[in-house]
C-alpha atoms as a PDB file:
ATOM      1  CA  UNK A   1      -3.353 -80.450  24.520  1.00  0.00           C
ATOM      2  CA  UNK A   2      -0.322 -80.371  22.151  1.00  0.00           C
ATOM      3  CA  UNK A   3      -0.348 -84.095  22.169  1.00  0.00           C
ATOM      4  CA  UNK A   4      -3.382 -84.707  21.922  1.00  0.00           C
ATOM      5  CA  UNK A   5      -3.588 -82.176  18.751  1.00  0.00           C
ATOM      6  CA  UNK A   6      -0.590 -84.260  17.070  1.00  0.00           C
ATOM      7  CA  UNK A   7      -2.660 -87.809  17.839  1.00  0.00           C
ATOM      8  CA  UNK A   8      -6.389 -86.545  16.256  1.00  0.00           C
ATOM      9  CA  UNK A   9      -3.471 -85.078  13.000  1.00  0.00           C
ATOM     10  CA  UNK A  10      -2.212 -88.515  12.790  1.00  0.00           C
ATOM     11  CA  UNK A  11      -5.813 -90.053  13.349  1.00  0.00           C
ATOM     12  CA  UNK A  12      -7.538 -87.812  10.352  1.00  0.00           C
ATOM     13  CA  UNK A  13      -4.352 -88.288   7.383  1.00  0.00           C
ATOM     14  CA  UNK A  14      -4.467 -92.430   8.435  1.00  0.00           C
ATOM     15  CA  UNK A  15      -8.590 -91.875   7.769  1.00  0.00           C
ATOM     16  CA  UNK A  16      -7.681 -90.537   4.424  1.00  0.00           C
ATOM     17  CA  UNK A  17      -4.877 -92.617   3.395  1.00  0.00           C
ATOM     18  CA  UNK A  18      -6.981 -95.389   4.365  1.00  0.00           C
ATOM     19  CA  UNK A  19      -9.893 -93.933   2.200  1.00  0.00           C
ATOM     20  CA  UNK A  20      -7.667 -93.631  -0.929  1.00  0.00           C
ATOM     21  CA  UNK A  21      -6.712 -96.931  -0.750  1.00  0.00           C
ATOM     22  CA  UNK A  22     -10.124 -98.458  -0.560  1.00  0.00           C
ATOM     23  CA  UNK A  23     -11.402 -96.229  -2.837  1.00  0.00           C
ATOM     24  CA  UNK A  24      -8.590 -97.209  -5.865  1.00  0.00           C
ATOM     25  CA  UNK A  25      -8.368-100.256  -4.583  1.00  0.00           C
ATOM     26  CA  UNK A  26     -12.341-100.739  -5.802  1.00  0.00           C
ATOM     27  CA  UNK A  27     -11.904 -98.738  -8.855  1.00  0.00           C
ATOM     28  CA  UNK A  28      -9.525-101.027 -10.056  1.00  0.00           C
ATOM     29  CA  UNK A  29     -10.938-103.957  -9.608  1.00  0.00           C
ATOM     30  CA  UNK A  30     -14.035-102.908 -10.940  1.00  0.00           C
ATOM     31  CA  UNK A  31     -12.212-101.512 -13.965  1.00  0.00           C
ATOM     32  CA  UNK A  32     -10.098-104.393 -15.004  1.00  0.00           C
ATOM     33  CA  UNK A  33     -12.864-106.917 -13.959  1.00  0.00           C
ATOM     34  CA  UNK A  34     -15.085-104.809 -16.275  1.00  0.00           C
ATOM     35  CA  UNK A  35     -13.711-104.179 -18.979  1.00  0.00           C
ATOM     36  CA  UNK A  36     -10.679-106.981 -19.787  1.00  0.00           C
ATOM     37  CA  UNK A  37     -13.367-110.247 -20.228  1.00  0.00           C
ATOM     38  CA  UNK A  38     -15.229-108.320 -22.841  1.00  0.00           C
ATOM     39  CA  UNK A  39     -11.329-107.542 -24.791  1.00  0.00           C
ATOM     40  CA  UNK A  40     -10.947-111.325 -24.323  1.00  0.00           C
ATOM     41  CA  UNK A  41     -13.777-112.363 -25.448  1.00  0.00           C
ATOM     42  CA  UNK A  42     -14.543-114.797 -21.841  1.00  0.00           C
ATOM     43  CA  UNK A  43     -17.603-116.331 -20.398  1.00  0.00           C
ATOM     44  CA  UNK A  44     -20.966-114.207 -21.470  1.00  0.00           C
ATOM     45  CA  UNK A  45     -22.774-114.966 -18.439  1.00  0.00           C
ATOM     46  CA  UNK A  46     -19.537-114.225 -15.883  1.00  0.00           C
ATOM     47  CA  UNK A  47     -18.399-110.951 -18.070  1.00  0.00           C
ATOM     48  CA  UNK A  48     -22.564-109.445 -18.082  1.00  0.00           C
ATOM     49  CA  UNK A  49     -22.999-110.689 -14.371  1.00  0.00           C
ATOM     50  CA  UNK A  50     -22.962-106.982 -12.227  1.00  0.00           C
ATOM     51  CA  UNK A  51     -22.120-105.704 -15.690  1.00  0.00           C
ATOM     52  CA  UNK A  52     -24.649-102.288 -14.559  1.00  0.00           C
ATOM     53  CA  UNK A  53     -23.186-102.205 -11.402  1.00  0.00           C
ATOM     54  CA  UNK A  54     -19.363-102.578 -12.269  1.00  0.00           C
ATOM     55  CA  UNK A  55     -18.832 -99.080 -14.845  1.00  0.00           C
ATOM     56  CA  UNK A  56     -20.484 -97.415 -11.272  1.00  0.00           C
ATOM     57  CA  UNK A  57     -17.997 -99.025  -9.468  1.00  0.00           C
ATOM     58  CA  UNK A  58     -15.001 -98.492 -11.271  1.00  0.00           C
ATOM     59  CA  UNK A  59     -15.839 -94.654 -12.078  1.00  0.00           C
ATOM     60  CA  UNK A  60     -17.169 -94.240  -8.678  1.00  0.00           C
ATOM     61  CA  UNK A  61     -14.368 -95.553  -7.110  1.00  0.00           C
ATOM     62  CA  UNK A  62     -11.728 -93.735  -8.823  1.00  0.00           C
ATOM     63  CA  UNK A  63     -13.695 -90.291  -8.525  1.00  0.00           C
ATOM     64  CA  UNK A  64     -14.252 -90.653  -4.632  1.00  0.00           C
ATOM     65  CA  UNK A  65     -10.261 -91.935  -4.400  1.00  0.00           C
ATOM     66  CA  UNK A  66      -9.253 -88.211  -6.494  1.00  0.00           C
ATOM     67  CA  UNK A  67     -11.492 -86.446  -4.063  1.00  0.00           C
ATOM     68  CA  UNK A  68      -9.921 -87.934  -0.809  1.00  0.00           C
ATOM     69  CA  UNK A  69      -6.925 -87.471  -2.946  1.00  0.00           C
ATOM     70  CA  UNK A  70      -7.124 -83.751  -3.189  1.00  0.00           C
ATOM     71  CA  UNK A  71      -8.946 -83.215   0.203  1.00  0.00           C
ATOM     72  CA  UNK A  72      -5.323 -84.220   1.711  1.00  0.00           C
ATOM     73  CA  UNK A  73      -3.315 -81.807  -0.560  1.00  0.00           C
ATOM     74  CA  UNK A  74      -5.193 -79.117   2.318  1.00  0.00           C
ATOM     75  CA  UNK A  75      -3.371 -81.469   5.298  1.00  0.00           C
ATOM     76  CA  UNK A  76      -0.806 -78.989   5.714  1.00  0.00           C
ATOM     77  CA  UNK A  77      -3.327 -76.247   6.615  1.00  0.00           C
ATOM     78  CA  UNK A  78      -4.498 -78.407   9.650  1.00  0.00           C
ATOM     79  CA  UNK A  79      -1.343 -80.290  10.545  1.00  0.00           C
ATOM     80  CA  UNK A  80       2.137 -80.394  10.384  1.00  0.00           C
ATOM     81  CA  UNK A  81       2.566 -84.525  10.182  1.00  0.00           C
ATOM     82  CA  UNK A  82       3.271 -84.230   6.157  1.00  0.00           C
ATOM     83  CA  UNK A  83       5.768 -81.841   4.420  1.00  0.00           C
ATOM     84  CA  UNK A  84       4.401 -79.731   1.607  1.00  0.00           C
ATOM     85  CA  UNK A  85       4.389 -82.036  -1.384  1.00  0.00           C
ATOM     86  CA  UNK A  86       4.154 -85.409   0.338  1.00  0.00           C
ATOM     87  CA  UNK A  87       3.932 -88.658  -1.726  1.00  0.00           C
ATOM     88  CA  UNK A  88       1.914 -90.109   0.750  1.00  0.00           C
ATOM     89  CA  UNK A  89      -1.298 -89.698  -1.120  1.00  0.00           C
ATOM     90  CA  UNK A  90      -0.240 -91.186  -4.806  1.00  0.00           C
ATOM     91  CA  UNK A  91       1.464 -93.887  -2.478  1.00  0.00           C
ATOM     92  CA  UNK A  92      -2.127 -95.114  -1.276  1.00  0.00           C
ATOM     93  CA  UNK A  93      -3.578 -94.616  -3.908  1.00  0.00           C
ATOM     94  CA  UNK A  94      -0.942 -96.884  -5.980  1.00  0.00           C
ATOM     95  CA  UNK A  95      -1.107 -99.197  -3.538  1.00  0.00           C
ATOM     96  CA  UNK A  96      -4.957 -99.246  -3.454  1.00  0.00           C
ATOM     97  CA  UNK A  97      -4.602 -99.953  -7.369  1.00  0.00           C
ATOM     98  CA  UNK A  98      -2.081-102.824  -6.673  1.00  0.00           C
ATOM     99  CA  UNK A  99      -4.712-104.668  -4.361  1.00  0.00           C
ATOM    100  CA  UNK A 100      -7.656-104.048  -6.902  1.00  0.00           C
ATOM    101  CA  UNK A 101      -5.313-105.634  -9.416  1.00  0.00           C
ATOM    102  CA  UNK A 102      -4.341-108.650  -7.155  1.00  0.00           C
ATOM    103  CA  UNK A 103      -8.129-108.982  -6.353  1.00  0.00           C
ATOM    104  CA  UNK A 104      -8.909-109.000 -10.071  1.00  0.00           C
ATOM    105  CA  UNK A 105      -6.678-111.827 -11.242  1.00  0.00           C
ATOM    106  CA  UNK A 106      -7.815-113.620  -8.005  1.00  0.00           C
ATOM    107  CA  UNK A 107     -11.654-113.493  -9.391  1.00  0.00           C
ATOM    108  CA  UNK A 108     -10.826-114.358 -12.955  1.00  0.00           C
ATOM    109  CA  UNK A 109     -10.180-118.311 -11.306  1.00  0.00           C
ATOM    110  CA  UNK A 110     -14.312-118.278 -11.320  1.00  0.00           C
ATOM    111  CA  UNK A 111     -14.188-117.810 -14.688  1.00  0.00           C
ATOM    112  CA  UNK A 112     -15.609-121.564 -16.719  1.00  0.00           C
ATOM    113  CA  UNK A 113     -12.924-122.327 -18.279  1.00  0.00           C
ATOM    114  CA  UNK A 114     -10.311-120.774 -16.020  1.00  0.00           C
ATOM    115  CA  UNK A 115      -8.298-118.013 -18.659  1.00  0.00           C
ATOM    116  CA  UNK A 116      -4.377-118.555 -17.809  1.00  0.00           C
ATOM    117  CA  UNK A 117      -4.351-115.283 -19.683  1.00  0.00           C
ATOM    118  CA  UNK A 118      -6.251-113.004 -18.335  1.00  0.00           C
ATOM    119  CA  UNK A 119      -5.172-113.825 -14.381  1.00  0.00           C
ATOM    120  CA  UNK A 120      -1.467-113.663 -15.993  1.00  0.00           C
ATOM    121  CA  UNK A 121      -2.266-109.683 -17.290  1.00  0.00           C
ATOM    122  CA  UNK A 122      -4.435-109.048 -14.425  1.00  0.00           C
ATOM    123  CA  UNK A 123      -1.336-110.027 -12.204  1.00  0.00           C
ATOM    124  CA  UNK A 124       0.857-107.839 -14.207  1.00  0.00           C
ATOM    125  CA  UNK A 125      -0.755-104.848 -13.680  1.00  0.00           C
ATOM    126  CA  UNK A 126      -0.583-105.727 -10.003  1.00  0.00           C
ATOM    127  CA  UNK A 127       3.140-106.031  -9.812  1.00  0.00           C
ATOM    128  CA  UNK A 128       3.410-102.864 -11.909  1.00  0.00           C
ATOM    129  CA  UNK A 129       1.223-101.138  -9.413  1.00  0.00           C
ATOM    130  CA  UNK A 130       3.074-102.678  -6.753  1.00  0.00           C
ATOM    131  CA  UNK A 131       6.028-101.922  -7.923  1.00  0.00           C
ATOM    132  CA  UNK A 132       5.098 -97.802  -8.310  1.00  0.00           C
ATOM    133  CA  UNK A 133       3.486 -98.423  -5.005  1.00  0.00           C
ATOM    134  CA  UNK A 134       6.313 -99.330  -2.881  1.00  0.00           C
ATOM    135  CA  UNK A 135       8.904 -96.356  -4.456  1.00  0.00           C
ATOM    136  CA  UNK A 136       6.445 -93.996  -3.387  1.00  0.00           C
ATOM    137  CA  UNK A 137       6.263 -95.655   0.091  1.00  0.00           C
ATOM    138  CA  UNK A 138       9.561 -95.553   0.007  1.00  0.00           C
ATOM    139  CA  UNK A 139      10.208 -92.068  -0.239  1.00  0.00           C
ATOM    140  CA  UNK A 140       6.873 -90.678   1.646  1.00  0.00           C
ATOM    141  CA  UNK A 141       8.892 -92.374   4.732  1.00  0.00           C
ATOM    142  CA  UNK A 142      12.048 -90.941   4.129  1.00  0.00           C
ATOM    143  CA  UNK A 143      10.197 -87.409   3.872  1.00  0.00           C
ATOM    144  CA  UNK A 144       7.998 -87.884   6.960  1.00  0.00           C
ATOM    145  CA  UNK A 145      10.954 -88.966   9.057  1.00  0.00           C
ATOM    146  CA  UNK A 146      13.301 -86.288   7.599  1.00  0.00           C
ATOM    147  CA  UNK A 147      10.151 -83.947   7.822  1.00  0.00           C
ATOM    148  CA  UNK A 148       9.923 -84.640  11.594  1.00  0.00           C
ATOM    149  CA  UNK A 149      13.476 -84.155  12.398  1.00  0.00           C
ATOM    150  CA  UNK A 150      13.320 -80.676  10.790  1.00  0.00           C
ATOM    151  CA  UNK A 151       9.886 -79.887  12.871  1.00  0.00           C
ATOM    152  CA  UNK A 152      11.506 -80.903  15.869  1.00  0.00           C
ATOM    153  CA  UNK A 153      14.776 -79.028  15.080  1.00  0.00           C
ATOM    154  CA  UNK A 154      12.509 -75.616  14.378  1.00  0.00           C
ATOM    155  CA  UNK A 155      11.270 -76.193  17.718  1.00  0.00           C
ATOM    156  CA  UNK A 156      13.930 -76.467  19.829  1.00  0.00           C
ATOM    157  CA  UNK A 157      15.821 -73.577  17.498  1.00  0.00           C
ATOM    158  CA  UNK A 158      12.509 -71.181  18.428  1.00  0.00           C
ATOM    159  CA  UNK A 159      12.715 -71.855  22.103  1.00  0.00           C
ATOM    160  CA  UNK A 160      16.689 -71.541  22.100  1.00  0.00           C
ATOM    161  CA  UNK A 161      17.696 -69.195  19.347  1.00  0.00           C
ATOM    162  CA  UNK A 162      17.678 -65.978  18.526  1.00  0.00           C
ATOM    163  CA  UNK A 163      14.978 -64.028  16.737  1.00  0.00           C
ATOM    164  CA  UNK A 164      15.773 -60.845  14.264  1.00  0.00           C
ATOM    165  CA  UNK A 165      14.581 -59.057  11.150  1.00  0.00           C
ATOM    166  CA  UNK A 166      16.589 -60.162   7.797  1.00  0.00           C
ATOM    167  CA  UNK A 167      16.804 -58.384   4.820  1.00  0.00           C
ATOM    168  CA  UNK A 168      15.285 -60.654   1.345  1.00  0.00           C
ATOM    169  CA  UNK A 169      18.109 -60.037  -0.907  1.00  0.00           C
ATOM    170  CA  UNK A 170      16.598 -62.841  -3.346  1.00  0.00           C
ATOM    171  CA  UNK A 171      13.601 -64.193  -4.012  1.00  0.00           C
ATOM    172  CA  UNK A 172      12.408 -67.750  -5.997  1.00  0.00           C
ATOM    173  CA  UNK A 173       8.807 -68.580  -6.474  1.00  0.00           C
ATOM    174  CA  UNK A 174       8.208 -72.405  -6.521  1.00  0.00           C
ATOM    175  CA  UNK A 175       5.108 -72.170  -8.523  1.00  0.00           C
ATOM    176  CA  UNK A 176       3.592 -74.089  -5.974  1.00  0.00           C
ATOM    177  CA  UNK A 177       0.379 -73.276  -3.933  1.00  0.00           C
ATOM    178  CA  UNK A 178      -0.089 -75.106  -0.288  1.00  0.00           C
ATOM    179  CA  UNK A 179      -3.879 -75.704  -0.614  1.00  0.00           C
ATOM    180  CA  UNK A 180      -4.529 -74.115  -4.008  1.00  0.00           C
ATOM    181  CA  UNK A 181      -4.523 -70.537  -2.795  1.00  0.00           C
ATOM    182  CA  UNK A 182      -1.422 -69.832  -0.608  1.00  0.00           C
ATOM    183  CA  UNK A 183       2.193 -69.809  -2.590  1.00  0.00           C
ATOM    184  CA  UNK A 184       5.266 -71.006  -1.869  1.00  0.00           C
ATOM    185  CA  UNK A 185       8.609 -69.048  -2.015  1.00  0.00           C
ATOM    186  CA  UNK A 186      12.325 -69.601  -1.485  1.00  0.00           C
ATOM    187  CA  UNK A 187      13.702 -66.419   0.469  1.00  0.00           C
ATOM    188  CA  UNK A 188      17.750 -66.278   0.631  1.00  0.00           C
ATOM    189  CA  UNK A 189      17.787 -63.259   3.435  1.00  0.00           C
ATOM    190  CA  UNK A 190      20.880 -61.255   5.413  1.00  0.00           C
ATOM    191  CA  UNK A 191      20.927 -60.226   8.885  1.00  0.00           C
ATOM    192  CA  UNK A 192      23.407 -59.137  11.199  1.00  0.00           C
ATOM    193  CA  UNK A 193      24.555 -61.907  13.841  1.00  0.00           C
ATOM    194  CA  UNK A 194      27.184 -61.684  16.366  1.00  0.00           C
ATOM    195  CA  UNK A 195      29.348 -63.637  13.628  1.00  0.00           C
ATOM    196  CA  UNK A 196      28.890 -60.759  11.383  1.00  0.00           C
ATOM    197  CA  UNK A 197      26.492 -60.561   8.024  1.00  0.00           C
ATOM    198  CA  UNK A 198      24.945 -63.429   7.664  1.00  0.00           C
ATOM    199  CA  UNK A 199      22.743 -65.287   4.749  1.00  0.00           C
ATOM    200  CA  UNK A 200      19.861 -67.805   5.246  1.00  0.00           C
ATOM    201  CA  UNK A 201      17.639 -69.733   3.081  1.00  0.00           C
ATOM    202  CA  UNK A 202      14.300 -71.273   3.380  1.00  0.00           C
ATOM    203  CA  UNK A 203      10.914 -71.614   2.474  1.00  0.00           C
ATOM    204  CA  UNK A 204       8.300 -69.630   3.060  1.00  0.00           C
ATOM    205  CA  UNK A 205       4.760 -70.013   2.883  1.00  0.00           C
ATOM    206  CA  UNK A 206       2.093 -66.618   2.611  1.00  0.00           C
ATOM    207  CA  UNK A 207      -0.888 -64.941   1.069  1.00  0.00           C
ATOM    208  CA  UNK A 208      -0.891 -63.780  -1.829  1.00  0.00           C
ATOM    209  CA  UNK A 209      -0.974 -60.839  -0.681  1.00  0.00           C
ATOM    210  CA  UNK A 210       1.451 -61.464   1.725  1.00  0.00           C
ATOM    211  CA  UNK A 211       4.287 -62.486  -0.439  1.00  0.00           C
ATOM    212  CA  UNK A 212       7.610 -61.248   0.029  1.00  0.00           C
ATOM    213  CA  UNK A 213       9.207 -59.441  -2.041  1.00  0.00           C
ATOM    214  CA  UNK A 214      13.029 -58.042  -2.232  1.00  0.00           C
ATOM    215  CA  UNK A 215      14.158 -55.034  -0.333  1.00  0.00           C
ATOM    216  CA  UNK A 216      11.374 -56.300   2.345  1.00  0.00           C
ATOM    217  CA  UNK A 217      11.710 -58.897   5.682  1.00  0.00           C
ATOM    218  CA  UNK A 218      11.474 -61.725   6.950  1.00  0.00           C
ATOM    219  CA  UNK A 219      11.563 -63.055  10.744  1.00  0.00           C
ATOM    220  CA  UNK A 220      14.799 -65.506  11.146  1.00  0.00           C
ATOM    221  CA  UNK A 221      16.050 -67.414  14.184  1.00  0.00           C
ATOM    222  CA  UNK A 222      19.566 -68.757  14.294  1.00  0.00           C
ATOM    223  CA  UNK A 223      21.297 -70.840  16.893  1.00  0.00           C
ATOM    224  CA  UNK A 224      24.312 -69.865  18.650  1.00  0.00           C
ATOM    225  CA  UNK A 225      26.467 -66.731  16.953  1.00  0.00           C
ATOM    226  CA  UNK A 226      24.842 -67.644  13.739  1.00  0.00           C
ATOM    227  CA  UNK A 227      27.608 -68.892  11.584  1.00  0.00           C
ATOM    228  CA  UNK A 228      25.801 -72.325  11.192  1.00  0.00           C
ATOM    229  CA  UNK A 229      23.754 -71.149   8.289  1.00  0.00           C
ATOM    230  CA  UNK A 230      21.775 -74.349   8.185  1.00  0.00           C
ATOM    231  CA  UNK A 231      19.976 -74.141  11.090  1.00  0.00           C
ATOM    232  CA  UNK A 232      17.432 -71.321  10.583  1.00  0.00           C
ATOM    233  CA  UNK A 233      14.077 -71.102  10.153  1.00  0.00           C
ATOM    234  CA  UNK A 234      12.361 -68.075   8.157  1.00  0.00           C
ATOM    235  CA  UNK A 235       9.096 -66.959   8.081  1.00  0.00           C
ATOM    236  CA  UNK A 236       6.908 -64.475   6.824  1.00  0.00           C
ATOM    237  CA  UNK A 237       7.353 -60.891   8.665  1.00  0.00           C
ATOM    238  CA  UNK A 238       3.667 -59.117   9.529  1.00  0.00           C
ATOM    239  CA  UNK A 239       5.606 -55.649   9.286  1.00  0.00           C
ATOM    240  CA  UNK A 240       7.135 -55.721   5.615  1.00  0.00           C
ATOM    241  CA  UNK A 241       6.851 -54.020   2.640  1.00  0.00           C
ATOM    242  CA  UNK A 242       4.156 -56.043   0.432  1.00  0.00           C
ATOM    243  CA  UNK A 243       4.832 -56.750  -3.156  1.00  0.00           C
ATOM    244  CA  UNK A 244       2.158 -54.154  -4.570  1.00  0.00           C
ATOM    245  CA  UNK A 245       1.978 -56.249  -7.869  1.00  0.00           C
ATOM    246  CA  UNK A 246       1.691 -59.712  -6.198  1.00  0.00           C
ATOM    247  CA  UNK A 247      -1.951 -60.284  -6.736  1.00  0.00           C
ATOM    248  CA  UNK A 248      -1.263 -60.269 -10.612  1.00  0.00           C
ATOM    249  CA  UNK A 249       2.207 -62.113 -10.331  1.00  0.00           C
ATOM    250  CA  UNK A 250       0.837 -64.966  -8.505  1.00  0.00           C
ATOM    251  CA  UNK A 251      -2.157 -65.899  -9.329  1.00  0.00           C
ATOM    252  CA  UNK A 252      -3.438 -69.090  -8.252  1.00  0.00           C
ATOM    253  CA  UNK A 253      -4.112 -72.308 -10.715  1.00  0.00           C
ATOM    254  CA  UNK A 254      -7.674 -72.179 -11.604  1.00  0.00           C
ATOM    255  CA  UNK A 255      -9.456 -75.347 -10.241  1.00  0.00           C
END
């Protein structure tokens, strides 16, 4: 069941990224198709050809590539495969871009008499794309793979470690919101281990209502006597003291 729960994950965020792509990937061509002939001036009859259906295209495109876009900003609700803040997203949708680009300078070879110039900007904006494209592929890899090490290192700390109550003796808010609604927090906490007092930090993810707040708890698990301070994981503790003003300290971005 677990595996088959990771595969459908995997299945849905390659549907999206896949959407993304297509979707910018359109936009872009319709956009640059549309809109450079008539700057330079090109063929009448080639720049007015589809010229009702192109402005549909390239708006339509882009708008249905934003709402993919910010329908896998929720991923982390559903699945664990991304970390919070993955690139993955503005990394198909630059690449999407990149491939409209390539397929724009590619159609302005129909044009009578073939425009040097416009294929030549056309093919700039691909290798610009390409080029944001392929940093952002770049580092969405190195955070999935680092992102999966730490899932699977949670995992075998929760089935082998210990499990107490810490103290939150600080508290950062990262002014982020997984999903719009829920924020993000950096707790530093301080429990007793049989290496004495002990401090842990990591992220934690609540309610707003939920938040934590200092003075209240957290749940921690640490491995062995618990002097290796970097392998912990923290989250939110049903039983603690709620931040009574939290609903007016973090509200959520209007949408």
């Amino acid at each position: 069941m677990g595996k088959t729960s990771r595969m459908r994950g995997w299945k849905v965020l390659v549907a999206l990224l896949t959407l993304i792509t297509v979707f910018c990937g359109v936009g872009t061509w319709a956009m640059i198709t549309w809109i450079l002939p008539s700057v330079m001036n090109l063929d009448p009859a080639w720049s007015q050809s589809n010229g009702d259906l192109w402005p549909w295209l390239a708006f339509g495109g882009l708008v249905a590539g934003s709402m993919v876009a910010f329908a896998l900003d929720y991923s982390p609700l559903w699945t664990n495969r991304l970390p919070l803040l993955s690139d993955a997203g503005t990394a198909a949708s630059l690449s999407g871009a990149a491939i409209g680009a390539v397929a724009a300078a590619g159609s302005f070879f129909t044009v009578v008499p073939v425009s040097p110039l416009a294929i030549l900007i056309a093919g700039s904006i691909a290798l610009i794309f390409t080029a944001l494209a392929w940093r952002r592929i770049r580092s969405t890899i190195v955070d999935v793979r680092s992102h999966g090490a730490n899932r699977e290192r949670v995992k075998t700390l929760r089935a082998t470690g210990t499990q107490v109550q810490a103290d939150v003796v600080d508290l950062h808010f990262q002014h982020t919101w997984l999903g719009g609604d829920s924020p993000v927090f950096t707790v530093t906490s301080e429990c007793t281990t049989p290496s004495g007092s002990q401090r842990g930090e990591g992220s934690v993810v609540t309610s707003v209502r939920g938040a934590p707040v200092v003075g209240g708890t957290v749940l921690l698990w640490f491995s062995g006597d618990g002097s290796d301070t970097s392998n912990i994981d923290i989250v939110q503790d049903p039983s603690s003291v709620l931040d009574p003003d939290a609903e007016s300290t973090y509200t959520a971005p209007s949408a």
